[in-house]
C-alpha atoms as a PDB file:
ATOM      1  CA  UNK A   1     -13.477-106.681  31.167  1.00  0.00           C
ATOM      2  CA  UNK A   2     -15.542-103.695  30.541  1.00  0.00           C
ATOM      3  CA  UNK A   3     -17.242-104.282  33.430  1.00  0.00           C
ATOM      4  CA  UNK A   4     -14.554-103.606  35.754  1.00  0.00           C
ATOM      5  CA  UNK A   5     -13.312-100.399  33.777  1.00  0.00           C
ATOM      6  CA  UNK A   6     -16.905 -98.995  34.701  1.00  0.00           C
ATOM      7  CA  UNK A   7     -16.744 -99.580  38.250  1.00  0.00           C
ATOM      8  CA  UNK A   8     -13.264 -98.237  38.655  1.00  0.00           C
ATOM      9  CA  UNK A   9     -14.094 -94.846  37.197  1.00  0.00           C
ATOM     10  CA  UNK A  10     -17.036 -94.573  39.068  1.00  0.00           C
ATOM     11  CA  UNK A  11     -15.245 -95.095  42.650  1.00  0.00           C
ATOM     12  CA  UNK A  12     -12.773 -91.403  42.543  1.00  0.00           C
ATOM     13  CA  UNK A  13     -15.982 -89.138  41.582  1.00  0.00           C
ATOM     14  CA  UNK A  14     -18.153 -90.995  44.146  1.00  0.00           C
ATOM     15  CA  UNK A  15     -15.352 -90.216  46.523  1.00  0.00           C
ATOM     16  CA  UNK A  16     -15.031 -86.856  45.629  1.00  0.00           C
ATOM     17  CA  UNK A  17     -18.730 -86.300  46.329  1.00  0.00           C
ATOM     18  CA  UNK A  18     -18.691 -87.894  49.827  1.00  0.00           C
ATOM     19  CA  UNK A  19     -15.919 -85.515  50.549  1.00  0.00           C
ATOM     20  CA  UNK A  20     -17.518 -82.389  48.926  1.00  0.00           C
ATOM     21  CA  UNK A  21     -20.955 -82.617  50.739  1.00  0.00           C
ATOM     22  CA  UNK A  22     -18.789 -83.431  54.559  1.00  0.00           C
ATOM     23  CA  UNK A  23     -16.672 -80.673  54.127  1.00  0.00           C
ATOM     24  CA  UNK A  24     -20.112 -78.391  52.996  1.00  0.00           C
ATOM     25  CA  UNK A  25     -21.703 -80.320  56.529  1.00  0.00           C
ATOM     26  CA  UNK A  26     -18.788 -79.496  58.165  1.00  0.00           C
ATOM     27  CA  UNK A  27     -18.060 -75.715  57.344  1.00  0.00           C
ATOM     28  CA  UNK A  28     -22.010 -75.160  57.949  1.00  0.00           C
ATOM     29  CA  UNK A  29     -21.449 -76.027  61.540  1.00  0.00           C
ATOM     30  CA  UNK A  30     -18.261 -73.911  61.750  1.00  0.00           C
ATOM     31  CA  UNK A  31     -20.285 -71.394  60.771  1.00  0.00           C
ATOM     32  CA  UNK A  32     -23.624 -71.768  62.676  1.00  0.00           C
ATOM     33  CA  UNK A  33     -20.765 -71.825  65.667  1.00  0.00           C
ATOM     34  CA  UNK A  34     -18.991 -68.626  64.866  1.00  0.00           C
ATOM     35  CA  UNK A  35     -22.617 -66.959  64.468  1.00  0.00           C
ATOM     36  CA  UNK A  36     -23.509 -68.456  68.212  1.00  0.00           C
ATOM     37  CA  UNK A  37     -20.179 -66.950  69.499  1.00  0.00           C
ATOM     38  CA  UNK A  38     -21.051 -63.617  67.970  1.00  0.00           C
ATOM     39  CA  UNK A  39     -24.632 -63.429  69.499  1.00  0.00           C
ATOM     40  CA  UNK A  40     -23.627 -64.635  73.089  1.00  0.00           C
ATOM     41  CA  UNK A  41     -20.451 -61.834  72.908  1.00  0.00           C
ATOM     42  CA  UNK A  42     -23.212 -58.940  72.034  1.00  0.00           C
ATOM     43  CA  UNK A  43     -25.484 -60.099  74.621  1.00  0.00           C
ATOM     44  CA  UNK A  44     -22.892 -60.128  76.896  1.00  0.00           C
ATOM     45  CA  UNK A  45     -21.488 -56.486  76.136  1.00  0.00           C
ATOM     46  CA  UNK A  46     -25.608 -55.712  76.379  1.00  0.00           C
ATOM     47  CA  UNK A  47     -25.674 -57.113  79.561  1.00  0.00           C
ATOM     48  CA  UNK A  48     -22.870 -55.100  80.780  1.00  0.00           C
ATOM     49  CA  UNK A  49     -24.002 -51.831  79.088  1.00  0.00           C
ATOM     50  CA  UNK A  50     -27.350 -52.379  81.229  1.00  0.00           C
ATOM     51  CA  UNK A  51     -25.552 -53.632  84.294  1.00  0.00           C
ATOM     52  CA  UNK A  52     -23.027 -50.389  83.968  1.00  0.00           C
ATOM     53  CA  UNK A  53     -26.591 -47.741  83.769  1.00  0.00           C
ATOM     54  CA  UNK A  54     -28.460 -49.133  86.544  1.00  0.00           C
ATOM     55  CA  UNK A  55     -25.613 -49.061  88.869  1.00  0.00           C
ATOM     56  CA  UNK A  56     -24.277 -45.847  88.314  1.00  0.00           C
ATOM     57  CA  UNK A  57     -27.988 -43.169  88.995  1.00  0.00           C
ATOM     58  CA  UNK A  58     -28.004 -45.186  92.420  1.00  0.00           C
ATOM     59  CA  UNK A  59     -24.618 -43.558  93.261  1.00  0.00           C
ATOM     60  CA  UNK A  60     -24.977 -40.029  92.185  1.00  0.00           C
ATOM     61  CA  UNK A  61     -28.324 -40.255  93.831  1.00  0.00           C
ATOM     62  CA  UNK A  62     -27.091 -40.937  97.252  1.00  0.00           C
ATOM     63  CA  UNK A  63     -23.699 -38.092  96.990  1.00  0.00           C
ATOM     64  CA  UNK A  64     -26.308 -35.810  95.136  1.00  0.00           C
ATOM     65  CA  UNK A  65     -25.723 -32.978  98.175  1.00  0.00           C
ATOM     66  CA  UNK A  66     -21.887 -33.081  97.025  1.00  0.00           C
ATOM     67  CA  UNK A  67     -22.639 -32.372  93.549  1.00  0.00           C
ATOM     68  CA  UNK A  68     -24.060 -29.047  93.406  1.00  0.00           C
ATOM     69  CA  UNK A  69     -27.592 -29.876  92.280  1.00  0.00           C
ATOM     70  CA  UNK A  70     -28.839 -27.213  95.203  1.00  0.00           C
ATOM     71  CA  UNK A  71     -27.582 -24.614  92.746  1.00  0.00           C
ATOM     72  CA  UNK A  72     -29.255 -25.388  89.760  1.00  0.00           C
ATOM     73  CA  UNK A  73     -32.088 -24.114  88.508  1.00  0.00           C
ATOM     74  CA  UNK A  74     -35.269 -25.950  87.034  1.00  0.00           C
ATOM     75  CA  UNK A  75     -34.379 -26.562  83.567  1.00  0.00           C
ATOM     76  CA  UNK A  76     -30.710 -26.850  84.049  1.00  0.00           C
ATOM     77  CA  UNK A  77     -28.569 -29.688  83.440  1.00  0.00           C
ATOM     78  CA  UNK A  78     -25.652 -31.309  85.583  1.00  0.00           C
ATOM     79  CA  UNK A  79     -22.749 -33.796  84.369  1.00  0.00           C
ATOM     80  CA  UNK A  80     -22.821 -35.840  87.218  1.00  0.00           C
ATOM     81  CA  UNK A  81     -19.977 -38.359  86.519  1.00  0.00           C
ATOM     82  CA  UNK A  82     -18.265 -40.027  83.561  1.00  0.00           C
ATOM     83  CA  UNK A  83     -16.701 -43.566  84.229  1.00  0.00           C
ATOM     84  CA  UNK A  84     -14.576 -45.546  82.579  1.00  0.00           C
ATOM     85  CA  UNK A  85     -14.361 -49.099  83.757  1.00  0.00           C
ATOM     86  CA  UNK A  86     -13.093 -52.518  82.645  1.00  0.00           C
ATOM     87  CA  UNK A  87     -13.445 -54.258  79.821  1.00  0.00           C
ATOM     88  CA  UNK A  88     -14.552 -51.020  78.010  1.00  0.00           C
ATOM     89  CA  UNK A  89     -17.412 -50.469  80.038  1.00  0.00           C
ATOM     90  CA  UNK A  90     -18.092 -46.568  80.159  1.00  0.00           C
ATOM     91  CA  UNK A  91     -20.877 -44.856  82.341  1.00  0.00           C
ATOM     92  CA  UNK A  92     -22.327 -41.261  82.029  1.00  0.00           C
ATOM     93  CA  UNK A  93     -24.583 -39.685  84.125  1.00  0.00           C
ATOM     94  CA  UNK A  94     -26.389 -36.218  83.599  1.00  0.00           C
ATOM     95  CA  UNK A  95     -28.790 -34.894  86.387  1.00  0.00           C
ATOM     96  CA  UNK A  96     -31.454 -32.527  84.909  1.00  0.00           C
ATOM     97  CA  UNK A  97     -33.491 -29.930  87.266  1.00  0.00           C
ATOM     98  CA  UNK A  98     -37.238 -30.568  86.229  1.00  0.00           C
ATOM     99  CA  UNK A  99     -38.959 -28.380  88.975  1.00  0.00           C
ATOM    100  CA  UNK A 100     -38.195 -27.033  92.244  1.00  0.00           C
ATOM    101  CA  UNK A 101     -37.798 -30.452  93.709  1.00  0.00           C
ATOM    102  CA  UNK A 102     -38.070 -33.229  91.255  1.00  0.00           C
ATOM    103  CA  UNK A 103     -35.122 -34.156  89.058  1.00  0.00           C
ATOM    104  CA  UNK A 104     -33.988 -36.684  86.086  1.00  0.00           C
ATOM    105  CA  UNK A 105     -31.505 -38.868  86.828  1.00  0.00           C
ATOM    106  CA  UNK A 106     -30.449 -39.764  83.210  1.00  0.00           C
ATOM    107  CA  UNK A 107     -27.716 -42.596  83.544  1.00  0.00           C
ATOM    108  CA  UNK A 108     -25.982 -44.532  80.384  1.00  0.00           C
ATOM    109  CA  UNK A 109     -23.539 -47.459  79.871  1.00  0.00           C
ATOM    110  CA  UNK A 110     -21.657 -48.327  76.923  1.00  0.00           C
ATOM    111  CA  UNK A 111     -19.603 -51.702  76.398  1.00  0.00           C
ATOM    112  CA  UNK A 112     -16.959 -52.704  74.132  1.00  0.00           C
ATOM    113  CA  UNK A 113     -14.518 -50.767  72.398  1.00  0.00           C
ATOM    114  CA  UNK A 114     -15.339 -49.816  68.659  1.00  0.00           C
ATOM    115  CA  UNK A 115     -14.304 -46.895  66.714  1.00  0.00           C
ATOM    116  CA  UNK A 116     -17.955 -46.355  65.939  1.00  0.00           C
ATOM    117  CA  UNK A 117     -20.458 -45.183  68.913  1.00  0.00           C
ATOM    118  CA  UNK A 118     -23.028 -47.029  66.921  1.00  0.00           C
ATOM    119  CA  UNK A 119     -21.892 -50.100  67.132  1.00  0.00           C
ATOM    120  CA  UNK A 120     -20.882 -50.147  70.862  1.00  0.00           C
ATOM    121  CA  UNK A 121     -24.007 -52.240  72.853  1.00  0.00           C
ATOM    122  CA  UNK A 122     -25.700 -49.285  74.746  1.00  0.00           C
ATOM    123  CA  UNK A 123     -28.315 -49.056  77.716  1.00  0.00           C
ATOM    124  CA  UNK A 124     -29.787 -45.914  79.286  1.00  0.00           C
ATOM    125  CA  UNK A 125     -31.928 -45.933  82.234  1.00  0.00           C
ATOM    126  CA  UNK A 126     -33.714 -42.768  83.630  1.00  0.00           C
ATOM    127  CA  UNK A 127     -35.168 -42.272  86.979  1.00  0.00           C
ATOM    128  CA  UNK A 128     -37.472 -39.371  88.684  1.00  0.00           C
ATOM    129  CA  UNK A 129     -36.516 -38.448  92.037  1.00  0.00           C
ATOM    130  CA  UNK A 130     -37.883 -36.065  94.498  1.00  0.00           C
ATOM    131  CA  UNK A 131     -36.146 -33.707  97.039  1.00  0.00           C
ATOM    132  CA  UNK A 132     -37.277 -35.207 100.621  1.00  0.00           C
ATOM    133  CA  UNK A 133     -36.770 -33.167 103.733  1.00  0.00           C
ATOM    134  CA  UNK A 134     -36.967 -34.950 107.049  1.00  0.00           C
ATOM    135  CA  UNK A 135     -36.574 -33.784 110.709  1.00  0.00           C
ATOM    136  CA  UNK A 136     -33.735 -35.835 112.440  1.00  0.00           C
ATOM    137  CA  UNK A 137     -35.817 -36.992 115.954  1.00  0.00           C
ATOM    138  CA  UNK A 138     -32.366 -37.170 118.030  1.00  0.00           C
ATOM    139  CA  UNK A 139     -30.651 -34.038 116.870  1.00  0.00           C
ATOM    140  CA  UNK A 140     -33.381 -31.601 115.699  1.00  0.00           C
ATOM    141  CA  UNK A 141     -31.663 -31.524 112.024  1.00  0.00           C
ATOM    142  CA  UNK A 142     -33.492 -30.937 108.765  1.00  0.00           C
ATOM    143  CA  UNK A 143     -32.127 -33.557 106.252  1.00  0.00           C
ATOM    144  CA  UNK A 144     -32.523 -33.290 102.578  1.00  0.00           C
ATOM    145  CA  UNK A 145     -32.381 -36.265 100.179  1.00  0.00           C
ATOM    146  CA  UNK A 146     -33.426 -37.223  97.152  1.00  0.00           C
ATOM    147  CA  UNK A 147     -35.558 -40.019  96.630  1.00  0.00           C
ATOM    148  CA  UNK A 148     -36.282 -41.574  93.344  1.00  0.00           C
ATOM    149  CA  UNK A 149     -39.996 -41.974  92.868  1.00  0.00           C
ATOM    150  CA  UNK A 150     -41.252 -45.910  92.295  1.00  0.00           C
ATOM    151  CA  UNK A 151     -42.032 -47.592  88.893  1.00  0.00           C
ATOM    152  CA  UNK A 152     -43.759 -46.711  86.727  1.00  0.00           C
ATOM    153  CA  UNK A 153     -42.183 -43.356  87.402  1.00  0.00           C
ATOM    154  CA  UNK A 154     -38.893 -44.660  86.227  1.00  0.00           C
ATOM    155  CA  UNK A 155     -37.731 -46.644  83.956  1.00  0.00           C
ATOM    156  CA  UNK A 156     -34.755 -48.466  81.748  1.00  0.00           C
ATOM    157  CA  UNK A 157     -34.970 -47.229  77.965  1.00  0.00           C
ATOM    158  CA  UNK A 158     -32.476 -48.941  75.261  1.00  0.00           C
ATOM    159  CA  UNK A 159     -30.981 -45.950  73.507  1.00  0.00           C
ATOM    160  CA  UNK A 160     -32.351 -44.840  70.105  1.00  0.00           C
ATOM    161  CA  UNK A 161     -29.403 -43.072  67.937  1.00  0.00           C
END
């Protein structure tokens, strides 16, 4: 008889155990999930935040002759456009005046929406360009543009607060 007392009171903490270490298996995978989701969302909003900086210096590079930039002088600085797109994808781009006819092309996306700048994923790409005068063959014209010098003149730099 005091064999069966032994294996009935044995049974409920063995059972307990089998359903402490699942739910320990199971909330470790919740977990390791929830971390996943977090990773792939900031690499997303990274992705964006790139995506947003190398498409906006394009634009301000081909309308540069309506912003001004004949005006400014080497060492000046132009706010060429602010953007706010969606999914809380905000682009800035400042045109700086290096020398009579080169100028920085500073462009930078942000993604997400935070209270905190710091937080928000952010991408900054930079490109030289040169003033380029050409003589239209049909019409006679002189046509300025600007054309932004090739790699490794240029590049994409992550932004360093």
């Amino acid at each position: 008889m005091t064999s069966n007392r032994v294996e009935r009171g044995a049974a409920v903490p063995l059972a307990l155990f089998v359903l402490v270490v699942l739910g320990v298996l199971i909330g470790s995978t919740l977990w390791a999930a929830h971390v996943e989701s977090r990773a792939g969302h900031q690499a997303l909003q990274a992705l964006k935040a790139r995506l947003a900086a190398e498409l906006a210096w394009p634009d301000v590079v081909d309308r540069f002759d309506s912003l001004g930039v004949f005006a400014m002088v080497p060492g000046d600085s132009l706010v060429a456009g602010l953007w706010a797109g969606a999914g809380g994808v905000t682009t800035g781009v400042v045109v700086h005046r290096l020398g009579p006819e080169f100028f920085l092309v500073d462009s930078e996306g942000r993604a997400g929406v935070s209270l905190s700048r710091s937080a928000q994923p952010t991408f900054r790409s930079q490109v030289v360009a040169r003033l380029d005068s050409t003589v239209d063959s049909a019409t006679g014209r002189a046509t300025v543009s600007l054309r932004p010098l090739t790699a490794p003149f240029w590049s994409g730099l992550p932004r360093v607060d």
